[in-house]
PDB file of N, CA and C in Angstrom:
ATOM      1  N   UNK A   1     -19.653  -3.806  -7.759  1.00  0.00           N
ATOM      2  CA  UNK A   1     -18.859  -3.365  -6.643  1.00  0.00           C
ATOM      3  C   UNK A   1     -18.959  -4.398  -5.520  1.00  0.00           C
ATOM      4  N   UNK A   2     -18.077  -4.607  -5.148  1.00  0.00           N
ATOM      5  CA  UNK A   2     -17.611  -5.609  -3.738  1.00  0.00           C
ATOM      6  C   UNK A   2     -16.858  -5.171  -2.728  1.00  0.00           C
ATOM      7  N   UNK A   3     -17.671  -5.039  -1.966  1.00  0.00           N
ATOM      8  CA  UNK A   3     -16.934  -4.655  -0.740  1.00  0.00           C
ATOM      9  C   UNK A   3     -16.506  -5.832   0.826  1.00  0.00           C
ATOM     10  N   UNK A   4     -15.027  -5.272   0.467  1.00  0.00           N
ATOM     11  CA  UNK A   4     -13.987  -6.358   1.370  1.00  0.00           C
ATOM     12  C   UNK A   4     -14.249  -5.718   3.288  1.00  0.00           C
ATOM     13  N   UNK A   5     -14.127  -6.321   3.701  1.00  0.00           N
ATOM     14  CA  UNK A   5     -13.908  -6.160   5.456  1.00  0.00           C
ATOM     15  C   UNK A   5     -13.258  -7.051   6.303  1.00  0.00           C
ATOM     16  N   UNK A   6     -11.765  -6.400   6.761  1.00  0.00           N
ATOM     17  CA  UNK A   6     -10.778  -7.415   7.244  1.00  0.00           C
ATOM     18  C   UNK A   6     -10.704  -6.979   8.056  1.00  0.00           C
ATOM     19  N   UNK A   7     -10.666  -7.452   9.643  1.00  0.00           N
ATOM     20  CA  UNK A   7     -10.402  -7.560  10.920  1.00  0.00           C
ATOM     21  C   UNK A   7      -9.342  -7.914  11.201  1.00  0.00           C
ATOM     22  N   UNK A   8      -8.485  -7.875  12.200  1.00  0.00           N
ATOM     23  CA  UNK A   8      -7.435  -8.225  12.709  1.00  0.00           C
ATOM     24  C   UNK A   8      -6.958  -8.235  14.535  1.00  0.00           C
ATOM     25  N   UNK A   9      -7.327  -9.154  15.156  1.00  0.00           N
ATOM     26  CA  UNK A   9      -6.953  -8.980  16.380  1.00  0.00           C
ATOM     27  C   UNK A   9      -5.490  -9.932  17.071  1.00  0.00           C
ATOM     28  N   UNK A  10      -4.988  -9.041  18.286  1.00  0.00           N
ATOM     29  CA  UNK A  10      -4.060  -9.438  18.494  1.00  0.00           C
ATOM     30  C   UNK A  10      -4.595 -10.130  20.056  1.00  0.00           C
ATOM     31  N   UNK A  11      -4.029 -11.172  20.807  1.00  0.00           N
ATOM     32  CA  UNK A  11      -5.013 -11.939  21.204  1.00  0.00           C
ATOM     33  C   UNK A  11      -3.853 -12.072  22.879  1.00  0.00           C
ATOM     34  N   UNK A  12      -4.152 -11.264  23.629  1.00  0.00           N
ATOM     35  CA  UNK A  12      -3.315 -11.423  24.998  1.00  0.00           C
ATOM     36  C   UNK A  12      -3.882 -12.213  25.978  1.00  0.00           C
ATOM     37  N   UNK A  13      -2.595 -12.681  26.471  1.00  0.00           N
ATOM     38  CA  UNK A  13      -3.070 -13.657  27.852  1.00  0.00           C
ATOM     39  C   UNK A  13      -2.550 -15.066  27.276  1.00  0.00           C
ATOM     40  N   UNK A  14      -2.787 -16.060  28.231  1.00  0.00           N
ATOM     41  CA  UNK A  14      -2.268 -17.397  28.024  1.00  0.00           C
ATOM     42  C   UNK A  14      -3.400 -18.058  27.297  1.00  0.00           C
ATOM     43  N   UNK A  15      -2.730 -18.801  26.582  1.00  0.00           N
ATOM     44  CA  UNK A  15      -3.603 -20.285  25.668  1.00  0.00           C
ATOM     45  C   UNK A  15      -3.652 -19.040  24.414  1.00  0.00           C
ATOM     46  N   UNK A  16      -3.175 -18.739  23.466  1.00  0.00           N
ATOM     47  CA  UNK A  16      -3.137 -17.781  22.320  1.00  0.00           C
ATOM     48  C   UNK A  16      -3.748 -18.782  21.482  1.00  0.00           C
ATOM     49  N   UNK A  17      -2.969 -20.247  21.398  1.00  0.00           N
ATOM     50  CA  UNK A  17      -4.020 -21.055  20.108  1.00  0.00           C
ATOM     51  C   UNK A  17      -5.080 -21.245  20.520  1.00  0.00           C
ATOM     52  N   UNK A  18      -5.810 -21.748  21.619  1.00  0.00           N
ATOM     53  CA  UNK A  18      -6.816 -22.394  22.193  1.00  0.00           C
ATOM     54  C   UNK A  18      -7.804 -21.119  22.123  1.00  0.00           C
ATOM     55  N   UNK A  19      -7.503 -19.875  21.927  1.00  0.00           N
ATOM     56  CA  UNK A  19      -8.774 -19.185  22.120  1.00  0.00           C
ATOM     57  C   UNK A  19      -9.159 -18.675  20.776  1.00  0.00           C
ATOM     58  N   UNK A  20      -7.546 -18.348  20.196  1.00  0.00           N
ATOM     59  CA  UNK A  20      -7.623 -18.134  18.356  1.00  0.00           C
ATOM     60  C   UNK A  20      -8.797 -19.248  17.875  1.00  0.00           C
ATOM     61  N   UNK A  21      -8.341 -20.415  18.096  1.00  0.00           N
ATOM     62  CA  UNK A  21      -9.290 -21.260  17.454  1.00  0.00           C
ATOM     63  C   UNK A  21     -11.051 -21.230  17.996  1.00  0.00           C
ATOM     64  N   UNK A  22     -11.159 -21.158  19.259  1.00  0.00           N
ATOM     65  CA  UNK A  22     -12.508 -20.672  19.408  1.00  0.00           C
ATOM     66  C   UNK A  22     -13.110 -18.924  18.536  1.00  0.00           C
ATOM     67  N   UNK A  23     -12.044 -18.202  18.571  1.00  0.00           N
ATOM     68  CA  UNK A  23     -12.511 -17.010  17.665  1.00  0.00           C
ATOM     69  C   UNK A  23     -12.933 -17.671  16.290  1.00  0.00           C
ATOM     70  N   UNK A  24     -12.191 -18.707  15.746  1.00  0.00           N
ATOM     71  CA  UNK A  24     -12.265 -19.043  14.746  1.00  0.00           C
ATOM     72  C   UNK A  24     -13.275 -19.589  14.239  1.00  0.00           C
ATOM     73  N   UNK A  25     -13.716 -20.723  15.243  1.00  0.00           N
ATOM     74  CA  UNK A  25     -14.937 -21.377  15.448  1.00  0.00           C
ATOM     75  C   UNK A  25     -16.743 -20.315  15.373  1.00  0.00           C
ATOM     76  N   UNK A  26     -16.250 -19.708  16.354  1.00  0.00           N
ATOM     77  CA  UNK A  26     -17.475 -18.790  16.209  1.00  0.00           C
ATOM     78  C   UNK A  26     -17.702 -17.886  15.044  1.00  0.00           C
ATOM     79  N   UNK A  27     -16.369 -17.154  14.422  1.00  0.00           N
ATOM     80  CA  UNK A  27     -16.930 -16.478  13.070  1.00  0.00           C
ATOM     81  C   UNK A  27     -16.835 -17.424  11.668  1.00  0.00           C
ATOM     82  N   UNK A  28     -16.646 -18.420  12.160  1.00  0.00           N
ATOM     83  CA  UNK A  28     -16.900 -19.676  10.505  1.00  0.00           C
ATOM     84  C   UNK A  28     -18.591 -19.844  11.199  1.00  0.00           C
ATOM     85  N   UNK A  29     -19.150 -19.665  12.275  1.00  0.00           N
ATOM     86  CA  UNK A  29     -20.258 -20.265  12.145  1.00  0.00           C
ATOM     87  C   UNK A  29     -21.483 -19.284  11.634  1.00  0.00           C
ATOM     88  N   UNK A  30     -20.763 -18.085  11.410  1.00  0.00           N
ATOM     89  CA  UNK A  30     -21.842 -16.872  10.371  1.00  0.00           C
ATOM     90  C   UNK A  30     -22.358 -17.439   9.183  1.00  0.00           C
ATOM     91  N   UNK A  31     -21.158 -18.505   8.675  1.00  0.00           N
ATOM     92  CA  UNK A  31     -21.276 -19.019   7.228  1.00  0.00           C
ATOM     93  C   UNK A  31     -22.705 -19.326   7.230  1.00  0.00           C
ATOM     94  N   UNK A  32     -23.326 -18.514   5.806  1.00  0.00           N
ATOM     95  CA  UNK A  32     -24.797 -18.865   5.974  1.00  0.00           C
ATOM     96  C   UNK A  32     -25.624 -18.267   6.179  1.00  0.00           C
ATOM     97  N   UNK A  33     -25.341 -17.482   7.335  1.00  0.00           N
ATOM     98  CA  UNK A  33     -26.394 -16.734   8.090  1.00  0.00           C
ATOM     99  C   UNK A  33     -26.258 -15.246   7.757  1.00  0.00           C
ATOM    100  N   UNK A  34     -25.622 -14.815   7.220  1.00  0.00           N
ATOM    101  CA  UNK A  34     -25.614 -13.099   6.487  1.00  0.00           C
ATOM    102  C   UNK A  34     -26.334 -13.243   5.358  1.00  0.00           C
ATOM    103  N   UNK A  35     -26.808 -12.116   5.068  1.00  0.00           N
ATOM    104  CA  UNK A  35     -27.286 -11.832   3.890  1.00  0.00           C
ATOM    105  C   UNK A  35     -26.409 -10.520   3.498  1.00  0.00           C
ATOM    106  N   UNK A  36     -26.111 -11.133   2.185  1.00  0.00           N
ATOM    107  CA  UNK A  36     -25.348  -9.981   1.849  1.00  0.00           C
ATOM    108  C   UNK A  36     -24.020 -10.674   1.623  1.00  0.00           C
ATOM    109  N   UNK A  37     -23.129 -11.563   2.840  1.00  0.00           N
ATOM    110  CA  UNK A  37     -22.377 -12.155   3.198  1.00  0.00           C
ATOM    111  C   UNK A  37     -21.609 -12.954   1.741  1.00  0.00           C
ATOM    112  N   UNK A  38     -20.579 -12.778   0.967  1.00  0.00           N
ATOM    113  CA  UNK A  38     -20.399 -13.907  -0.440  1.00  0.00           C
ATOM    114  C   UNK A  38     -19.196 -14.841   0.442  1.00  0.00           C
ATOM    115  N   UNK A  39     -18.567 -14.141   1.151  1.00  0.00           N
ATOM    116  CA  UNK A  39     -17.265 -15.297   1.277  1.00  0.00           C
ATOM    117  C   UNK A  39     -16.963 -14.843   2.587  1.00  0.00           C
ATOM    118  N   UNK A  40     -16.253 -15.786   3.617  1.00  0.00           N
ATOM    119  CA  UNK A  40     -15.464 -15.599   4.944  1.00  0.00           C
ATOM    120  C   UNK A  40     -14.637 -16.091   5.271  1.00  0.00           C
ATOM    121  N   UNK A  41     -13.611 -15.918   6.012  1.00  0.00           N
ATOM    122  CA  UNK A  41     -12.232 -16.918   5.529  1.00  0.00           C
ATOM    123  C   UNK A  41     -11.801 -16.512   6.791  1.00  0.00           C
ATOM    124  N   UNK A  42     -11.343 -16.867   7.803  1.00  0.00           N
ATOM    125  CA  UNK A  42     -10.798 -16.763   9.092  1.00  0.00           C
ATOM    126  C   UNK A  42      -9.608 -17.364   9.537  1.00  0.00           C
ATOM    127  N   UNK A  43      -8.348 -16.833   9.544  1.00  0.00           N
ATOM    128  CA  UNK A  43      -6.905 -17.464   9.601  1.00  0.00           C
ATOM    129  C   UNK A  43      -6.277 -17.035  10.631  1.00  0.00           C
ATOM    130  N   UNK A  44      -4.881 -17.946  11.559  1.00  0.00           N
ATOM    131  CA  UNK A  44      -4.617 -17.764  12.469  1.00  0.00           C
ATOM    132  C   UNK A  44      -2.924 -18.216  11.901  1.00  0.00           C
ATOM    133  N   UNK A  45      -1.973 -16.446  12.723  1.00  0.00           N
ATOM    134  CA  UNK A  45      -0.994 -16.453  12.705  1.00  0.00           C
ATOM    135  C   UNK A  45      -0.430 -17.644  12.779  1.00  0.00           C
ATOM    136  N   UNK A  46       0.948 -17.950  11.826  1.00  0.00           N
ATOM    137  CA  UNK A  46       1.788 -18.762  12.408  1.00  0.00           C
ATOM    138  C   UNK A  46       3.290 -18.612  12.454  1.00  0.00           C
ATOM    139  N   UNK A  47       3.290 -16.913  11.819  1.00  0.00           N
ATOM    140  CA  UNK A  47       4.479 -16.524  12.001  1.00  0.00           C
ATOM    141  C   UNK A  47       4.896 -15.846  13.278  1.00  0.00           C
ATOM    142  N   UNK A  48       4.043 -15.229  14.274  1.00  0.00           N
ATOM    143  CA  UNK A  48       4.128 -15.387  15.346  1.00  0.00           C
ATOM    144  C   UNK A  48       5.435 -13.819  16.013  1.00  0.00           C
ATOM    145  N   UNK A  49       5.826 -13.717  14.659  1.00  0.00           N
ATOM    146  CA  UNK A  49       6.642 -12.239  14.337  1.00  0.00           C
ATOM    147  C   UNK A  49       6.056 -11.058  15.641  1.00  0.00           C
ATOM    148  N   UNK A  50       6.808 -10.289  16.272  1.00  0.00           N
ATOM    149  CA  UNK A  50       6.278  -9.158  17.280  1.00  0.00           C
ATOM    150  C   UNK A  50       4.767  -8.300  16.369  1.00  0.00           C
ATOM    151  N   UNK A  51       5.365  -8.018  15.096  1.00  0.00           N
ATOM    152  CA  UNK A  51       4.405  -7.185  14.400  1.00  0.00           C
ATOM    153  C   UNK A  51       3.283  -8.083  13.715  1.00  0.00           C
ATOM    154  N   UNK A  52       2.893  -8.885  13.876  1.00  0.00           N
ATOM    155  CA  UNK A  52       2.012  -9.969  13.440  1.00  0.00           C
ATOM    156  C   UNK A  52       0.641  -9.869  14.524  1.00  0.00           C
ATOM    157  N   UNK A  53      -0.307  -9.825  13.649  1.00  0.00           N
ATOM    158  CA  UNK A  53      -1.929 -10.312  14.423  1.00  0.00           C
ATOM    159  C   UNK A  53      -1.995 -11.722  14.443  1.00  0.00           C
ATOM    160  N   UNK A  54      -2.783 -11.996  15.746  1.00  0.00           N
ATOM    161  CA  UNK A  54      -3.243 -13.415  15.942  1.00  0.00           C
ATOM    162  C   UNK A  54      -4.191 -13.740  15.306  1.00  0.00           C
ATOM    163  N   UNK A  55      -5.122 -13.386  14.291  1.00  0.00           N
ATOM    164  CA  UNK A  55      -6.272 -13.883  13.943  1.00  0.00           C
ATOM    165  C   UNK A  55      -6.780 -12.888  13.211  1.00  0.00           C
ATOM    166  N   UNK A  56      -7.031 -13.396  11.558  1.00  0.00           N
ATOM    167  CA  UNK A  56      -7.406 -12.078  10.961  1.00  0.00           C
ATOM    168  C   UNK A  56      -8.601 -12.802  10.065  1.00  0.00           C
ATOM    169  N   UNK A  57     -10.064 -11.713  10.069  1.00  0.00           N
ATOM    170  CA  UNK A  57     -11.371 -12.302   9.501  1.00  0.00           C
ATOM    171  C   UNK A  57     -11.284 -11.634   8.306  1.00  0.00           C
ATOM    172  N   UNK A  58     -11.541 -11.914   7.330  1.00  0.00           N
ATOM    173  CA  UNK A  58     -11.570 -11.633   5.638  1.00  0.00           C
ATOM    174  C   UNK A  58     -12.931 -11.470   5.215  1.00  0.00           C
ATOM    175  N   UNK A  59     -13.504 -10.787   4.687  1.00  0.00           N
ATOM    176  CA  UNK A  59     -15.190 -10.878   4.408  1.00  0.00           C
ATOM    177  C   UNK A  59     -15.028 -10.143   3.285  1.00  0.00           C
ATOM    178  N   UNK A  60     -15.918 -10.534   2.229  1.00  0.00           N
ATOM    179  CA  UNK A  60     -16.689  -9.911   1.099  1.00  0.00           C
ATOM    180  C   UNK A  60     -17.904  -9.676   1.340  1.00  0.00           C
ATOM    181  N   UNK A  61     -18.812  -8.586   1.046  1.00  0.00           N
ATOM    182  CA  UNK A  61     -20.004  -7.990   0.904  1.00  0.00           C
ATOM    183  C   UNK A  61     -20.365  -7.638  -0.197  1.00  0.00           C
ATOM    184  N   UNK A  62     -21.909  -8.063  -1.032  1.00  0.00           N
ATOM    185  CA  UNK A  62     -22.221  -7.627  -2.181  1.00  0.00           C
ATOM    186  C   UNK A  62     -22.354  -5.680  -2.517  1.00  0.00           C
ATOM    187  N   UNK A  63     -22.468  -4.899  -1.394  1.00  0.00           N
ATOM    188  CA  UNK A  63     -22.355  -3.710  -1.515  1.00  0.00           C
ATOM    189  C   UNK A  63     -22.143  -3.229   0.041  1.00  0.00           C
ATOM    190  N   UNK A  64     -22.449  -2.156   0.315  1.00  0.00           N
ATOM    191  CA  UNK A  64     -22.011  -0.959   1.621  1.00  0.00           C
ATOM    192  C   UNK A  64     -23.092  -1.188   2.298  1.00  0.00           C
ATOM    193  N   UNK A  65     -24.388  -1.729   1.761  1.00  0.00           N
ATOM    194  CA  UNK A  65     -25.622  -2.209   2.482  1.00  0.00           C
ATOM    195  C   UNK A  65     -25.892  -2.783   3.245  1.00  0.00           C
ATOM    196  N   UNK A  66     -24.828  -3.955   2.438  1.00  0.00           N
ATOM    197  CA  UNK A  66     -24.961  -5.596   3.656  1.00  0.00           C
ATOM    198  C   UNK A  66     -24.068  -5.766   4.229  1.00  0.00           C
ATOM    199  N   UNK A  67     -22.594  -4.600   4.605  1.00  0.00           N
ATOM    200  CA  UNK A  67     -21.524  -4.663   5.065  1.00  0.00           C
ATOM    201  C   UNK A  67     -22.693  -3.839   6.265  1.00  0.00           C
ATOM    202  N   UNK A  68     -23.187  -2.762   6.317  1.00  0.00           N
ATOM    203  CA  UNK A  68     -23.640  -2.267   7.379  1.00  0.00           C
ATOM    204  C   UNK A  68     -25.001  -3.188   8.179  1.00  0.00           C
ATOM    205  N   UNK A  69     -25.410  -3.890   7.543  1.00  0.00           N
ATOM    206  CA  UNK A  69     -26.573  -4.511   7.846  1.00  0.00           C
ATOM    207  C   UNK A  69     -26.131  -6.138   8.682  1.00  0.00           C
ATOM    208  N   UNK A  70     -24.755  -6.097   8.346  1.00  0.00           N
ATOM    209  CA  UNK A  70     -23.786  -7.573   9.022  1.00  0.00           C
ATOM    210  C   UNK A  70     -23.476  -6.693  10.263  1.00  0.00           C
ATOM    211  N   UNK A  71     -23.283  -5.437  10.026  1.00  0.00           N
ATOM    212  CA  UNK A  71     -22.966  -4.944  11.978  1.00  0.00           C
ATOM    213  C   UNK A  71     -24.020  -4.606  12.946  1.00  0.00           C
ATOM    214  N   UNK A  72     -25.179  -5.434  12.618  1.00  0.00           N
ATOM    215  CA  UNK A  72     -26.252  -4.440  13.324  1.00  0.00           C
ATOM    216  C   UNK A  72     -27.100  -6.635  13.472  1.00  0.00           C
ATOM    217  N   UNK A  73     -26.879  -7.449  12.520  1.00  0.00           N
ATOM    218  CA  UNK A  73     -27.575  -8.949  12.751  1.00  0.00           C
ATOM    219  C   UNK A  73     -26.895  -9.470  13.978  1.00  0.00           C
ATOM    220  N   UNK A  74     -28.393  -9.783  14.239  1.00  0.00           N
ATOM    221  CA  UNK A  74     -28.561 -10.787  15.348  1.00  0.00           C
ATOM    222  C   UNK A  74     -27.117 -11.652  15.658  1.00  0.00           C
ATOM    223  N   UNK A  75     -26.617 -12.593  14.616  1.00  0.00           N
ATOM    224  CA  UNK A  75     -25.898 -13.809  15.168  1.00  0.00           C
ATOM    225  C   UNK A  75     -24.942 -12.981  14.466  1.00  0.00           C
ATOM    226  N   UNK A  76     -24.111 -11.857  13.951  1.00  0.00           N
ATOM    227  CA  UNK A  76     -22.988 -10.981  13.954  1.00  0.00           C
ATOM    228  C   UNK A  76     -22.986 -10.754  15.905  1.00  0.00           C
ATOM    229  N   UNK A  77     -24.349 -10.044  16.010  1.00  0.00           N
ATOM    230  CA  UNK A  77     -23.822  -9.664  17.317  1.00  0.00           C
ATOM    231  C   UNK A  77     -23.839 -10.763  19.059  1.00  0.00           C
ATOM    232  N   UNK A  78     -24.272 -11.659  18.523  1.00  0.00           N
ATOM    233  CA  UNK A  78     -23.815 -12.603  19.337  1.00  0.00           C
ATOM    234  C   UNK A  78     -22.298 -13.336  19.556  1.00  0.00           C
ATOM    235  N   UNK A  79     -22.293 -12.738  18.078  1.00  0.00           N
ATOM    236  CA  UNK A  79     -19.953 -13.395  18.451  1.00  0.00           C
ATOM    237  C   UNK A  79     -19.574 -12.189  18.901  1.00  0.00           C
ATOM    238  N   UNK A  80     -19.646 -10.533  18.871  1.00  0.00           N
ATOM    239  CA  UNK A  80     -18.874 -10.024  19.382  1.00  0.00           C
ATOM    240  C   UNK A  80     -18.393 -10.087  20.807  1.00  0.00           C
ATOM    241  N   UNK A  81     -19.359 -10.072  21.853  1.00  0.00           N
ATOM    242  CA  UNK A  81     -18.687 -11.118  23.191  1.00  0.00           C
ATOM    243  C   UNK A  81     -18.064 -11.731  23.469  1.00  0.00           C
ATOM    244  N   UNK A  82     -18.128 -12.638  22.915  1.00  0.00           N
ATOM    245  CA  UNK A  82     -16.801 -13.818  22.663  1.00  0.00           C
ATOM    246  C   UNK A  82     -15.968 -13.923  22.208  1.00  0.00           C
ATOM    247  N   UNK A  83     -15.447 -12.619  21.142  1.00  0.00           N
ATOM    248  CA  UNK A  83     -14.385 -12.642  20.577  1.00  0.00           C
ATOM    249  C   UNK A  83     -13.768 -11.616  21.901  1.00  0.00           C
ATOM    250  N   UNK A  84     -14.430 -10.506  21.884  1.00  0.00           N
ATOM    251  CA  UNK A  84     -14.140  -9.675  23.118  1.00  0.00           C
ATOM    252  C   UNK A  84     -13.510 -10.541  23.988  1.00  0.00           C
ATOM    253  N   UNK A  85     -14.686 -11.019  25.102  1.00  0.00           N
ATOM    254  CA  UNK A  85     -13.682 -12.391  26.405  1.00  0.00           C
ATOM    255  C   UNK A  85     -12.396 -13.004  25.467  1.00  0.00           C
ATOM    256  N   UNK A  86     -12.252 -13.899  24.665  1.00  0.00           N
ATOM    257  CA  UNK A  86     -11.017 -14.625  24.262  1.00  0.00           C
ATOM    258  C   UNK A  86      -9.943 -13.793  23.832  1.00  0.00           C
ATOM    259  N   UNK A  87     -10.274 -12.173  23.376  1.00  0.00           N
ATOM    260  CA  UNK A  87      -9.101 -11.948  23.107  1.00  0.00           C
ATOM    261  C   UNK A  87      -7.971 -11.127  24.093  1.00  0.00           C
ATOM    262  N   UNK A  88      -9.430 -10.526  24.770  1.00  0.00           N
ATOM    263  CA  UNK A  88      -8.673  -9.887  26.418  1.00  0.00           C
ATOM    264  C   UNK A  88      -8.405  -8.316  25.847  1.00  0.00           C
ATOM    265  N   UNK A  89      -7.301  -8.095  26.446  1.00  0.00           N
ATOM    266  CA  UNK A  89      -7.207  -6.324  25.921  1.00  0.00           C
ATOM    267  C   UNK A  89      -6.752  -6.165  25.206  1.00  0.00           C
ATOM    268  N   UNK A  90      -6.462  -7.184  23.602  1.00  0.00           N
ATOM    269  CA  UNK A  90      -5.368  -7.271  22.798  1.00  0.00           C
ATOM    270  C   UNK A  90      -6.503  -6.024  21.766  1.00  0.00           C
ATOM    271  N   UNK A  91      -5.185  -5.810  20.840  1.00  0.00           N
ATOM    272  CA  UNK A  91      -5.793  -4.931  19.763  1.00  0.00           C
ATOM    273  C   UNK A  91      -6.431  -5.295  18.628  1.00  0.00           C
ATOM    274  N   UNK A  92      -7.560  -4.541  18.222  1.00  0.00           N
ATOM    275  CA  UNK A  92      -8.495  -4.858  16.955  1.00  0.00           C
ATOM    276  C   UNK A  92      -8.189  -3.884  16.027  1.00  0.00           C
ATOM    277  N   UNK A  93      -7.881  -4.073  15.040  1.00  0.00           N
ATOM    278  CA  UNK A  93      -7.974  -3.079  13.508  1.00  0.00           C
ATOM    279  C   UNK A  93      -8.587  -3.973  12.941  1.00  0.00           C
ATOM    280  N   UNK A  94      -9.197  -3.163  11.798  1.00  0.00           N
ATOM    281  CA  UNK A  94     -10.004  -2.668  10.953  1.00  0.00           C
ATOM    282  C   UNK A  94      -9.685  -2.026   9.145  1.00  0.00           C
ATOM    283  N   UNK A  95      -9.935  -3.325   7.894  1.00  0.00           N
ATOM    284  CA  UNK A  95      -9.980  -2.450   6.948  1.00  0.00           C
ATOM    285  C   UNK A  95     -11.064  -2.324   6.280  1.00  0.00           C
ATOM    286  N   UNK A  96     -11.677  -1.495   5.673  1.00  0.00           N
ATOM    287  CA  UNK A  96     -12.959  -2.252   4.424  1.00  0.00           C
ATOM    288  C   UNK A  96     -12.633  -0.930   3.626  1.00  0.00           C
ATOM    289  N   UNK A  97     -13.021  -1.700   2.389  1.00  0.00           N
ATOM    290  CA  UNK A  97     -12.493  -1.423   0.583  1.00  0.00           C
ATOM    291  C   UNK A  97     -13.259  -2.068   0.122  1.00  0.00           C
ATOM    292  N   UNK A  98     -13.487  -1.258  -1.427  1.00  0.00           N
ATOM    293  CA  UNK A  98     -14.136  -1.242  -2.583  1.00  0.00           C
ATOM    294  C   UNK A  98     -13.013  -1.894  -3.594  1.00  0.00           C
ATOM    295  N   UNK A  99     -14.336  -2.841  -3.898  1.00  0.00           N
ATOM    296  CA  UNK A  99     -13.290  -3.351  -5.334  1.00  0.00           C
ATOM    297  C   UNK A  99     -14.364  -3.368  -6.091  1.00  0.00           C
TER     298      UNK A  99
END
């Protein structure tokens, strides 16, 4: 069993690439540092469509263990701040699934 966890935020205010890419920057730099963690993949809109997110995080987890144990580590919770500040009051969803 593998469990997926995809994020999606929509990113308000001026400089939309310039801060996407710092979101980007900070959750590629988990690479490594999870346990539990198999893959992370972090991509930024370029269709730019009204119904489109600015920035969506992709994660695999070896089970429900290390998906809960990635929301509670140290350097997980040092990017949430910073994604917070860069994205402003834009909206966050949320999927995670079993495969």
């Amino acid at each position: 069993m593998t469990i997926k966890h995809i994020v999606m935020w929509k990113i308000e205010g001026d400089n939309k690439q310039d801060r996407a890419l710092k979101i980007k920057e900070a959750l590629e730099s988990l690479r490594g540092k999870i346990e539990g963690l198999l893959a992370i993949e972090v991509g930024i809109d370029f269709s730019k469509t009204p119904e489109s997110s600015d920035i969506l995080l992709y994660t695999e987890f070896i089970d429900q263990e290390a998906l809960d144990s990635y929301g509670r580590n140290p350097e997980h919770l040092k990017v949430i701040p910073i994604i917070k500040e860069l994205r402003g009051t834009g909206e966050r969803r949320v999927v995670d699934y079993v495969v």
